[in-house]
C-alpha atoms as a PDB file:
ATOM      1  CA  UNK A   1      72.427 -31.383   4.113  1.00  0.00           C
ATOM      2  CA  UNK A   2      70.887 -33.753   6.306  1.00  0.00           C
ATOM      3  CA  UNK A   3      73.296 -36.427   5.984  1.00  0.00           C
ATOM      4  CA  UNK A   4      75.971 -33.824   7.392  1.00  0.00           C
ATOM      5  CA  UNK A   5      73.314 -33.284  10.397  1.00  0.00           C
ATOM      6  CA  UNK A   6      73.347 -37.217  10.714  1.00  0.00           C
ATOM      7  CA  UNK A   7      77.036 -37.708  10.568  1.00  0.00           C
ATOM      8  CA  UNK A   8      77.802 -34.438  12.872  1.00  0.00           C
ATOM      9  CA  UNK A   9      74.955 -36.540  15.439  1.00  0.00           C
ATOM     10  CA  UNK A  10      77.010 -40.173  14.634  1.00  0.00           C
ATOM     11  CA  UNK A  11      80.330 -38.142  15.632  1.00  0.00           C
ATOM     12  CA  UNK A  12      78.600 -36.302  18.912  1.00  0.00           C
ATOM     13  CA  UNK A  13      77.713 -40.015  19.836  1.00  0.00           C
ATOM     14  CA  UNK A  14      80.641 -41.743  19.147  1.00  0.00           C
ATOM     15  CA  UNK A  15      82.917 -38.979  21.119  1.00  0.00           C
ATOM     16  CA  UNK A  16      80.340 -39.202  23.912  1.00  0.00           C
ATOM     17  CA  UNK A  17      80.725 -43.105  24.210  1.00  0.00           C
ATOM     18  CA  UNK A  18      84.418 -42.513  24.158  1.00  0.00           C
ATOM     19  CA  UNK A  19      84.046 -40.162  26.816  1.00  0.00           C
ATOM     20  CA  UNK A  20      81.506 -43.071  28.795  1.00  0.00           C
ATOM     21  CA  UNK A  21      84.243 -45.338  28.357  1.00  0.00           C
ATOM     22  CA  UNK A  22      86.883 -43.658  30.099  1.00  0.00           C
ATOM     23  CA  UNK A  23      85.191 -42.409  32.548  1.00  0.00           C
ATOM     24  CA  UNK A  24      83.906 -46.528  33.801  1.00  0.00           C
ATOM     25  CA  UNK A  25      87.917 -46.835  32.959  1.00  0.00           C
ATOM     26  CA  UNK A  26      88.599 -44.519  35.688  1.00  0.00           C
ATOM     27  CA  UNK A  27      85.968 -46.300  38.021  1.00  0.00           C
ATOM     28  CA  UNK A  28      84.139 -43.392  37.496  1.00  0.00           C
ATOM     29  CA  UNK A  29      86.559 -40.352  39.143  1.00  0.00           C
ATOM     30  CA  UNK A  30      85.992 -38.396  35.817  1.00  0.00           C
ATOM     31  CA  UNK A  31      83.194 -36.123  36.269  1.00  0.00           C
ATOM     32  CA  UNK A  32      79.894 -36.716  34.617  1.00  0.00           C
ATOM     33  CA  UNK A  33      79.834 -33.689  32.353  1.00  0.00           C
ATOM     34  CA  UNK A  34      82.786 -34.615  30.521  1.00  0.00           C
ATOM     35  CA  UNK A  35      80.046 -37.271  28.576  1.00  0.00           C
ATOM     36  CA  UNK A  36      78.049 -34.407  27.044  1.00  0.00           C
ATOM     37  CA  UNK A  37      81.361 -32.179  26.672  1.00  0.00           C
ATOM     38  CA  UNK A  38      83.064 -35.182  24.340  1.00  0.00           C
ATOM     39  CA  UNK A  39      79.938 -34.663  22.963  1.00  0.00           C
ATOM     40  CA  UNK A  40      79.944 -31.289  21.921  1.00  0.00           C
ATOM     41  CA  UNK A  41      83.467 -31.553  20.425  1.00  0.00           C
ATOM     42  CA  UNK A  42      82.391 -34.466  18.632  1.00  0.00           C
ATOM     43  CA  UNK A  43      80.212 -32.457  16.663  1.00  0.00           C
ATOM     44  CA  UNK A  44      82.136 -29.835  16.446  1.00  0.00           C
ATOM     45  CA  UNK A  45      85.332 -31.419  15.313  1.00  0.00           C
ATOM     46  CA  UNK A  46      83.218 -33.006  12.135  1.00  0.00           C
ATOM     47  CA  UNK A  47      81.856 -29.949  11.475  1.00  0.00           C
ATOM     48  CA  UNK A  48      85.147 -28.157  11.234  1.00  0.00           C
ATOM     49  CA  UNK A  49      86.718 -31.487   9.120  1.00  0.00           C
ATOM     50  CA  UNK A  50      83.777 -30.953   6.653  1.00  0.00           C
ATOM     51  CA  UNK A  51      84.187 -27.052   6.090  1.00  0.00           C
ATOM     52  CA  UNK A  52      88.037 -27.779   5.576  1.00  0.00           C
ATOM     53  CA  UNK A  53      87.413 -30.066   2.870  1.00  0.00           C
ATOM     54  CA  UNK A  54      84.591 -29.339   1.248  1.00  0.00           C
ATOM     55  CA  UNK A  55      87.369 -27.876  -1.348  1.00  0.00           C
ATOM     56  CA  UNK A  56      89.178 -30.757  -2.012  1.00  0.00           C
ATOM     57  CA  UNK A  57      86.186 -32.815  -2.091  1.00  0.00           C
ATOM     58  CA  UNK A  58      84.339 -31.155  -4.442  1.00  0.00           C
ATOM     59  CA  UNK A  59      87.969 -30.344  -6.745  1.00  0.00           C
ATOM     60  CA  UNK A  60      88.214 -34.319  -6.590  1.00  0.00           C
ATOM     61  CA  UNK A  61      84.421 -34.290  -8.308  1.00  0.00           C
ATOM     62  CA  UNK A  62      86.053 -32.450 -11.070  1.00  0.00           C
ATOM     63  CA  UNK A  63      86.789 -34.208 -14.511  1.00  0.00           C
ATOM     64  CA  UNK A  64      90.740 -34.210 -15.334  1.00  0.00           C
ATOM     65  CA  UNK A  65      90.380 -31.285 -17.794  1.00  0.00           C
ATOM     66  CA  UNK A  66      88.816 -28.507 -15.504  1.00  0.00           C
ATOM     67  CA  UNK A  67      91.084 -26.455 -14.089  1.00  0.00           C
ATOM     68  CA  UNK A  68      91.129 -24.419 -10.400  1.00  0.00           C
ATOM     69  CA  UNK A  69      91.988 -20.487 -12.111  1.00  0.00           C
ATOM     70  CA  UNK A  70      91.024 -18.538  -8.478  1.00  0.00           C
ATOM     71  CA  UNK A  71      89.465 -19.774  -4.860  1.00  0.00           C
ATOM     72  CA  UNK A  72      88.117 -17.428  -2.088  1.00  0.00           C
ATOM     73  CA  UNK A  73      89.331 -17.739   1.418  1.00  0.00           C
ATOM     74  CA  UNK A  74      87.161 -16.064   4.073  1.00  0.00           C
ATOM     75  CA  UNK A  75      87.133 -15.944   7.798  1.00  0.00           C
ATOM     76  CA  UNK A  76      84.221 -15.844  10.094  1.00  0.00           C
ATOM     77  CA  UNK A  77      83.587 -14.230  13.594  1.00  0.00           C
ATOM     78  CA  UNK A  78      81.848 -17.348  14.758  1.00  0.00           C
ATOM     79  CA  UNK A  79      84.074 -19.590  13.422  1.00  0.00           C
ATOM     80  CA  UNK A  80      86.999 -18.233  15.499  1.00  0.00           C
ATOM     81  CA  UNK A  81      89.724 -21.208  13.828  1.00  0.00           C
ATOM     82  CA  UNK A  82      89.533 -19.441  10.379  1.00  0.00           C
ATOM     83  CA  UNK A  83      91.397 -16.693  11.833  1.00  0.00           C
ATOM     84  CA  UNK A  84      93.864 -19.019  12.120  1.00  0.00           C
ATOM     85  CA  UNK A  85      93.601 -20.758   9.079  1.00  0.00           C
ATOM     86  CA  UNK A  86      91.120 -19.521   6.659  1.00  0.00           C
ATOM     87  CA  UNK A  87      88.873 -21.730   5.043  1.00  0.00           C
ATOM     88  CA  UNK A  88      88.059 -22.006   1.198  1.00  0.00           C
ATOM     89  CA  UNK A  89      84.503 -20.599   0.368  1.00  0.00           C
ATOM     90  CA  UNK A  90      84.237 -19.793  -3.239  1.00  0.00           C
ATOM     91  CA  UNK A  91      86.359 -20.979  -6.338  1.00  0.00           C
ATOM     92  CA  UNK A  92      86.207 -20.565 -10.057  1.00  0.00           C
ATOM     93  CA  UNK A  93      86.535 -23.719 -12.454  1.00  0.00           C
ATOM     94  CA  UNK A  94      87.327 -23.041 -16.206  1.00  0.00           C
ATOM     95  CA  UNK A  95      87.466 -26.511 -18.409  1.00  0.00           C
ATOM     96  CA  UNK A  96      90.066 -26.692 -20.982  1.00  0.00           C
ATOM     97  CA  UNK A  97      87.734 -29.174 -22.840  1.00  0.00           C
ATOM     98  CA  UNK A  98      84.967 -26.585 -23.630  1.00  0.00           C
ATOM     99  CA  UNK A  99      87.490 -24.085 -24.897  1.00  0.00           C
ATOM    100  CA  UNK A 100      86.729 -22.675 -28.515  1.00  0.00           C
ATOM    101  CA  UNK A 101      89.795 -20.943 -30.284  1.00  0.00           C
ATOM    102  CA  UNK A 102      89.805 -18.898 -33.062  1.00  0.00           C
ATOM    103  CA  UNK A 103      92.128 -16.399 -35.038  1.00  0.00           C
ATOM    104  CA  UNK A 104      90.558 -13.235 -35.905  1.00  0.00           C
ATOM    105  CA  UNK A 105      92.765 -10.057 -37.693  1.00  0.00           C
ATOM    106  CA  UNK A 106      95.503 -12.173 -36.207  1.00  0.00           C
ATOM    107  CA  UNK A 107      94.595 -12.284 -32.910  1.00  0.00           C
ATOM    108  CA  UNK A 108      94.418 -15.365 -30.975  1.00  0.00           C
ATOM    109  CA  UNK A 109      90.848 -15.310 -29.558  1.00  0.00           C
ATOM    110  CA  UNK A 110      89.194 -17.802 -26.636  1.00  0.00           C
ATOM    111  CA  UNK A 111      85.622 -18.328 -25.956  1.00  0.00           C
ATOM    112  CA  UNK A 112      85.248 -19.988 -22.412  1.00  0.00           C
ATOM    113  CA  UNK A 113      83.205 -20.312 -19.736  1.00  0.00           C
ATOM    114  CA  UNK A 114      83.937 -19.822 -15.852  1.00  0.00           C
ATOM    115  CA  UNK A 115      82.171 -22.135 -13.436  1.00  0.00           C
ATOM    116  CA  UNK A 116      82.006 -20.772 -10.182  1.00  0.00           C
ATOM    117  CA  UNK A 117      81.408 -22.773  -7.153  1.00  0.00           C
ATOM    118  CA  UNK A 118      80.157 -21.322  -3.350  1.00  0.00           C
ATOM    119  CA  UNK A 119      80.269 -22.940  -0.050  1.00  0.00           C
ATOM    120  CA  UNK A 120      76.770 -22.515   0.892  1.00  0.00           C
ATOM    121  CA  UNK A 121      73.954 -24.394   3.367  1.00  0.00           C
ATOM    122  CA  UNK A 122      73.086 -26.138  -0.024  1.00  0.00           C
ATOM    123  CA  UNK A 123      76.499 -26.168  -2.571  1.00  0.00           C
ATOM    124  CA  UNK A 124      75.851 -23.472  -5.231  1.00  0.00           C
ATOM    125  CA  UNK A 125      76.969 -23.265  -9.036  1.00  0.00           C
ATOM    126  CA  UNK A 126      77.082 -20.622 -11.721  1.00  0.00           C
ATOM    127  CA  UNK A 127      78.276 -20.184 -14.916  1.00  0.00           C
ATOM    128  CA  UNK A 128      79.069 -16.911 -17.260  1.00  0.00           C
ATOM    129  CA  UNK A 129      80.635 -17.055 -20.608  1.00  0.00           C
ATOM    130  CA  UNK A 130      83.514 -15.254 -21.577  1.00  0.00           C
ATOM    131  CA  UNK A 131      85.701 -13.839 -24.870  1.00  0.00           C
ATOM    132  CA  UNK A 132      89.348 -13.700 -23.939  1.00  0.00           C
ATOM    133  CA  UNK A 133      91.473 -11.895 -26.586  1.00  0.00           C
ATOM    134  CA  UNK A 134      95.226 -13.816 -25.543  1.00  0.00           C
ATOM    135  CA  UNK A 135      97.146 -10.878 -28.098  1.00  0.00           C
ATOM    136  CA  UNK A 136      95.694  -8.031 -26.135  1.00  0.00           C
ATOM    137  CA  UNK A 137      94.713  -9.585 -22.297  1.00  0.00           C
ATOM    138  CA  UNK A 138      91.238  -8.718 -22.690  1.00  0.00           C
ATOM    139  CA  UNK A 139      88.624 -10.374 -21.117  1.00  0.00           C
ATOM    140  CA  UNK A 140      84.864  -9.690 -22.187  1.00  0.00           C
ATOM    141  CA  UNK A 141      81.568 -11.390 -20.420  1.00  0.00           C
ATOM    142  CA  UNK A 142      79.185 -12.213 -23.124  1.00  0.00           C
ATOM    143  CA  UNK A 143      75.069 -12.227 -22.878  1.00  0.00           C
ATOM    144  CA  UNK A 144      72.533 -14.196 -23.080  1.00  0.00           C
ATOM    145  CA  UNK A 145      70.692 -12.455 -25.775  1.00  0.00           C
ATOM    146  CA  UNK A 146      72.482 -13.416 -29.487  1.00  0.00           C
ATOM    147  CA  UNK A 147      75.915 -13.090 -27.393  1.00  0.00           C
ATOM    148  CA  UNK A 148      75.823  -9.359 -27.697  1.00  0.00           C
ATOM    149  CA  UNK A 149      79.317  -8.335 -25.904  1.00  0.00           C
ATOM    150  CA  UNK A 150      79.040  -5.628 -23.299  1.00  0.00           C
ATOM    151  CA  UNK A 151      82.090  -3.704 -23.368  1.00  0.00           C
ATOM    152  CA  UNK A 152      81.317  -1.681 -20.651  1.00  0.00           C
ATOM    153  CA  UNK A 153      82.382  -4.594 -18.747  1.00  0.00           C
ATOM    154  CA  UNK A 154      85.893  -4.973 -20.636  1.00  0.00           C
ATOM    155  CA  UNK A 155      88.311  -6.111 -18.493  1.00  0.00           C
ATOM    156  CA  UNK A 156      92.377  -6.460 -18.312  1.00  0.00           C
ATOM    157  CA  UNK A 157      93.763  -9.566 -17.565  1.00  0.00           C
ATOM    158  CA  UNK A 158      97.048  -9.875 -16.332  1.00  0.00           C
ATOM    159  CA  UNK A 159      99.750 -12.483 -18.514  1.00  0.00           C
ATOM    160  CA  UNK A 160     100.926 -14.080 -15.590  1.00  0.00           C
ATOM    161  CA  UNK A 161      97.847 -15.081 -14.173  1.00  0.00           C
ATOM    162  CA  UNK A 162      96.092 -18.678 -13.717  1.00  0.00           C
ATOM    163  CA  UNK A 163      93.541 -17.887 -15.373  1.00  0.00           C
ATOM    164  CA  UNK A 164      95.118 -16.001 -18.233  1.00  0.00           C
ATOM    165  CA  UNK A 165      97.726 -19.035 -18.483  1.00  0.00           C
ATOM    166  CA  UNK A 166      94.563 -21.801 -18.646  1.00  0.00           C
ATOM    167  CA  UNK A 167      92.850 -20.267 -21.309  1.00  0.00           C
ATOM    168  CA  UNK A 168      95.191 -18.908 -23.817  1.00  0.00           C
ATOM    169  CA  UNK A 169      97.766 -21.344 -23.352  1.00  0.00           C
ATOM    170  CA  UNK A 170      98.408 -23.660 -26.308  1.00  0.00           C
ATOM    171  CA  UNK A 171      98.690 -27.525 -24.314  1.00  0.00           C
END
């Protein structure tokens, strides 16, 4: 985090010597605010450039099995631009590599787990292990204790989506 508070100062410098420069280009008709205003826009331009692609950057961190199933675009009242454009804030990360398949009463059955990743002041991951049944579009979290399944939480999952065609798909 404090290399982003660095950079964001680097960029409010660098716009605000821009801004010096033209106005000694002009022989000094622009007015003198217009030095800390660069400024300002400086920072704020790199600030916006790093929420924007905090997704891709931290997708391109990703080993070549994992797999994108879901992301979670937000807007914000005082960021006013993701009204516009929403920015990604959340996204969930299954990897085909830690898959474990089975075939039980002739059921194709998937234990997996789904790595979720949040936008946060300081970058945030979890991790929750799941039982997919592929024949019947289940989905069940397991526990931590002796992987006791809860089906309370029993949930559907529909065929055509990502997540359901990651998992039980046979590549």
């Amino acid at each position: 985090m404090i290399w982003h508070l660095i950079a964001a100062l680097f960029a409010g410098l660098a716009t605000a010597g821009v801004a010096l420069l033209l106005r000694l280009v002009s022989g000094k008709r622009l007015p003198r605010w217009i030095i800390p205003a660069f400024a300002g826009l400086g920072m704020l331009g790199y600030q916006i450039h790093y929420e924007y692609s905090w997704f891709n950057h931290k997708q391109s961190q990703l080993p070549d099995s994992a797999h994108v199933v879901s992301s979670d675009q937000n807007t914000v009242f005082w960021r006013p631009w993701t009204y516009i454009y929403p920015m990604t804030t959340a996204f969930n990360v299954v990897d085909r590599e830690g898959l474990t398949l089975s075939n039980t009463d002739g059921q194709q059955v998937v234990e997996f787990i789904l790595y979720r990743f949040e936008k946060q002041p300081a970058d945030q991951v979890s991790h929750q292990a799941y039982l997919m049944n592929c024949s019947a579009q289940e989905m069940l979290p397991l526990t931590d204790e002796f992987e006791q399944r809860d089906t309370v939480e029993l949930r559907h999952v529909d065929a055509s989506s990502e997540l359901y065609e990651v998992v039980c798909s046979p590549s």
